[in-house]
Protein backbone atom coordinates (compact mmCIF):
# COMPACT_ATOMS: atom_id res chain seq x y z
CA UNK A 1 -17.37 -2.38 -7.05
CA UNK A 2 -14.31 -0.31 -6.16
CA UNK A 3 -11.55 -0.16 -8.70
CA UNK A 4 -7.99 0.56 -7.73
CA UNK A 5 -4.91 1.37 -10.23
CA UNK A 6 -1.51 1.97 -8.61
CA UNK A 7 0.89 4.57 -9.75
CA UNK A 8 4.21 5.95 -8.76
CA UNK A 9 6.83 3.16 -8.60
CA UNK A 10 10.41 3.32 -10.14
CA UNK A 11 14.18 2.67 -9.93
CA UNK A 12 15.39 4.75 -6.72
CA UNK A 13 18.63 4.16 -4.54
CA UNK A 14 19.16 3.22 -1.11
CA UNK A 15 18.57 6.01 1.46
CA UNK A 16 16.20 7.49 -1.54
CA UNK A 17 12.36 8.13 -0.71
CA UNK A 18 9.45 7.67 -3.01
CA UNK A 19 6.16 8.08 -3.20
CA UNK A 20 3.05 5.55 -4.50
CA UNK A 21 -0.55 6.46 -4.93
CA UNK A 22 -3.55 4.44 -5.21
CA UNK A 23 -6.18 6.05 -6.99
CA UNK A 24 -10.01 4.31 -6.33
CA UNK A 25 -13.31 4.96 -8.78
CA UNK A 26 -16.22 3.26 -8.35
CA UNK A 27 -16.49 4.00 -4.60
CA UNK A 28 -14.95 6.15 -2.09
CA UNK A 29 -11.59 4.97 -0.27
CA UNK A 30 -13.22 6.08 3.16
CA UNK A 31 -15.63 2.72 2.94
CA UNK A 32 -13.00 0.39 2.98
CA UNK A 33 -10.17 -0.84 4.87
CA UNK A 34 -7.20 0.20 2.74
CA UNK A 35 -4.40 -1.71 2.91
CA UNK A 36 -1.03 -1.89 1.16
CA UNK A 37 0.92 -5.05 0.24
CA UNK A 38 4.25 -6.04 -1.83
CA UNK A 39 5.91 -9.01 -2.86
CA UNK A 40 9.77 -9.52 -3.36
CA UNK A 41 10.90 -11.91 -6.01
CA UNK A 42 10.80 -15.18 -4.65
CA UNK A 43 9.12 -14.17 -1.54
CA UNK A 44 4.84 -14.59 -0.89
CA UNK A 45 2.98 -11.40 -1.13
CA UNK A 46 3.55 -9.89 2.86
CA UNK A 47 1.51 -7.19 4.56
CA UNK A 48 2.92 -3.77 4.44
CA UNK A 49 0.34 -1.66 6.51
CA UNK A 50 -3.52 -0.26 6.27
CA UNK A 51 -5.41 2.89 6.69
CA UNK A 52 -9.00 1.67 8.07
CA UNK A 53 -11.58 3.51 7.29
CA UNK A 54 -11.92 5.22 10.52
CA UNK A 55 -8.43 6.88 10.11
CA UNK A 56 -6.49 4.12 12.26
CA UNK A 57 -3.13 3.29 10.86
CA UNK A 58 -1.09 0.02 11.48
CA UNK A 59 2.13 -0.75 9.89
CA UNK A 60 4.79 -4.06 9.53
CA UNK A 61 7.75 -4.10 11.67
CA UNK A 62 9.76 -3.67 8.51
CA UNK A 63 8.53 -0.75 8.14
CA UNK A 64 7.29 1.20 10.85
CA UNK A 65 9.09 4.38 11.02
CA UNK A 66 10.03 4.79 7.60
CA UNK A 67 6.69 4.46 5.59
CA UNK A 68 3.47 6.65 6.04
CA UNK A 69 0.29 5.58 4.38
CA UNK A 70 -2.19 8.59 3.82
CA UNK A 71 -5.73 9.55 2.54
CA UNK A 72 -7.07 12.16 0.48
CA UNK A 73 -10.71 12.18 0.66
CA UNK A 74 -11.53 15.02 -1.82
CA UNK A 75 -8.83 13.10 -4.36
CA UNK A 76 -10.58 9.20 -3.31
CA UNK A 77 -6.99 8.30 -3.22
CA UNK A 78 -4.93 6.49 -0.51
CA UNK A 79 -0.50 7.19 -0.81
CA UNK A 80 2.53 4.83 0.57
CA UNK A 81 5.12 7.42 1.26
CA UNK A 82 8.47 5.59 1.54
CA UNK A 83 11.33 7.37 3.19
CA UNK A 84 14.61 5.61 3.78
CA UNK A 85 14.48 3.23 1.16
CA UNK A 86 16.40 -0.10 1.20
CA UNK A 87 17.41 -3.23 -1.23
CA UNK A 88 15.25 -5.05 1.07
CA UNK A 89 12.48 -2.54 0.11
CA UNK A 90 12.25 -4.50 -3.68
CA UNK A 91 8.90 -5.60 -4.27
CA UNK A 92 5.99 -5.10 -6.47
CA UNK A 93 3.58 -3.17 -4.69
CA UNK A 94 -0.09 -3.44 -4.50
CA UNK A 95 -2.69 -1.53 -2.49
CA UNK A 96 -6.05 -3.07 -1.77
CA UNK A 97 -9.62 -2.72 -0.02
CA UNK A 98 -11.49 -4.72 2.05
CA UNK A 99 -14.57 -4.47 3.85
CA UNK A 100 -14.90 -2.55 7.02
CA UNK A 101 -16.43 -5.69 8.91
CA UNK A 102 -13.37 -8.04 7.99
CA UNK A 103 -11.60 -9.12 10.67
CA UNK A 104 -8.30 -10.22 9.03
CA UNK A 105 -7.39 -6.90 7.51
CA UNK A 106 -3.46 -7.14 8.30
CA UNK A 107 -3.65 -9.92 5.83
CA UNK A 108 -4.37 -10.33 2.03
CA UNK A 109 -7.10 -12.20 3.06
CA UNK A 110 -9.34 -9.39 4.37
CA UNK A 111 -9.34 -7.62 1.14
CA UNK A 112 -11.33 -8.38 -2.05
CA UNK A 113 -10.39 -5.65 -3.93
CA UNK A 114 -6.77 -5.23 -5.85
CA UNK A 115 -4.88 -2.53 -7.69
CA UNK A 116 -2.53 -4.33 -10.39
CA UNK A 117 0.56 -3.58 -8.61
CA UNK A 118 3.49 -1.22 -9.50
CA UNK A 119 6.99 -1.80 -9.45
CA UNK A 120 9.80 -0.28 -6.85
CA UNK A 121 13.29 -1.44 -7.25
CA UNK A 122 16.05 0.03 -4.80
CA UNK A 123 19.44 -0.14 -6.37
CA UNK A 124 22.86 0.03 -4.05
């Protein structure tokens, strides 16, 4: 099975953009629904957005606009690019993969797969 391992997180501040990367082995990223997740302290792990495997892209309404998810084939890695960074933005940040035939894959529970998060932390 696919393994994931999630790089790229830090301190930034507001307004700031960053830049996370989810690097797969095992099997290729363009099998699987990959989707990207994060979870604020106190708060239940919430859906960020996916890149399907057919190159469709859906995001959350918190943020559409300011975060592009991204695939590089030749690299079998999937990015979160986050632009316009806010304290809201706080989170641990996972990225995931499900299977292609799931039908719930703008929620945790289409994806079986799980990278072991990385921190982001937006300061004021």
């Amino acid at each position: 099975q696919v393994q994931l391992i999630e790089s790229g997180g830090g301190l930034v501040q507001a307004g700031d953009s960053l830049r996370l990367s989810c690097a797969a082995s095992g099997r290729p990223v363009s099998t699987y629904n990959m989707g990207w997740f994060r979870q604020a302290p106190g708060k239940e792990r919430e859906f960020v957005g996916i890149f399907r495997w057919n190159g469709i892209t859906y995001y959350a309404d918190s943020v559409r606009g300011r975060f592009t998810i991204s695939r590089d084939i030749a690299k079998n890695t999937v990015t979160l690019q986050m632009n316009s960074l806010q304290l809201e933005d706080t989170a641990v940040y996972y990225c995931a993969a499900g299977d292609i035939r799931s039908g719930n894959y703008y929620s945790q529970t289409g994806y079986e797969f799980w990278g072991q998060g990385t921190q982001v932390t937006v300061s004021s």
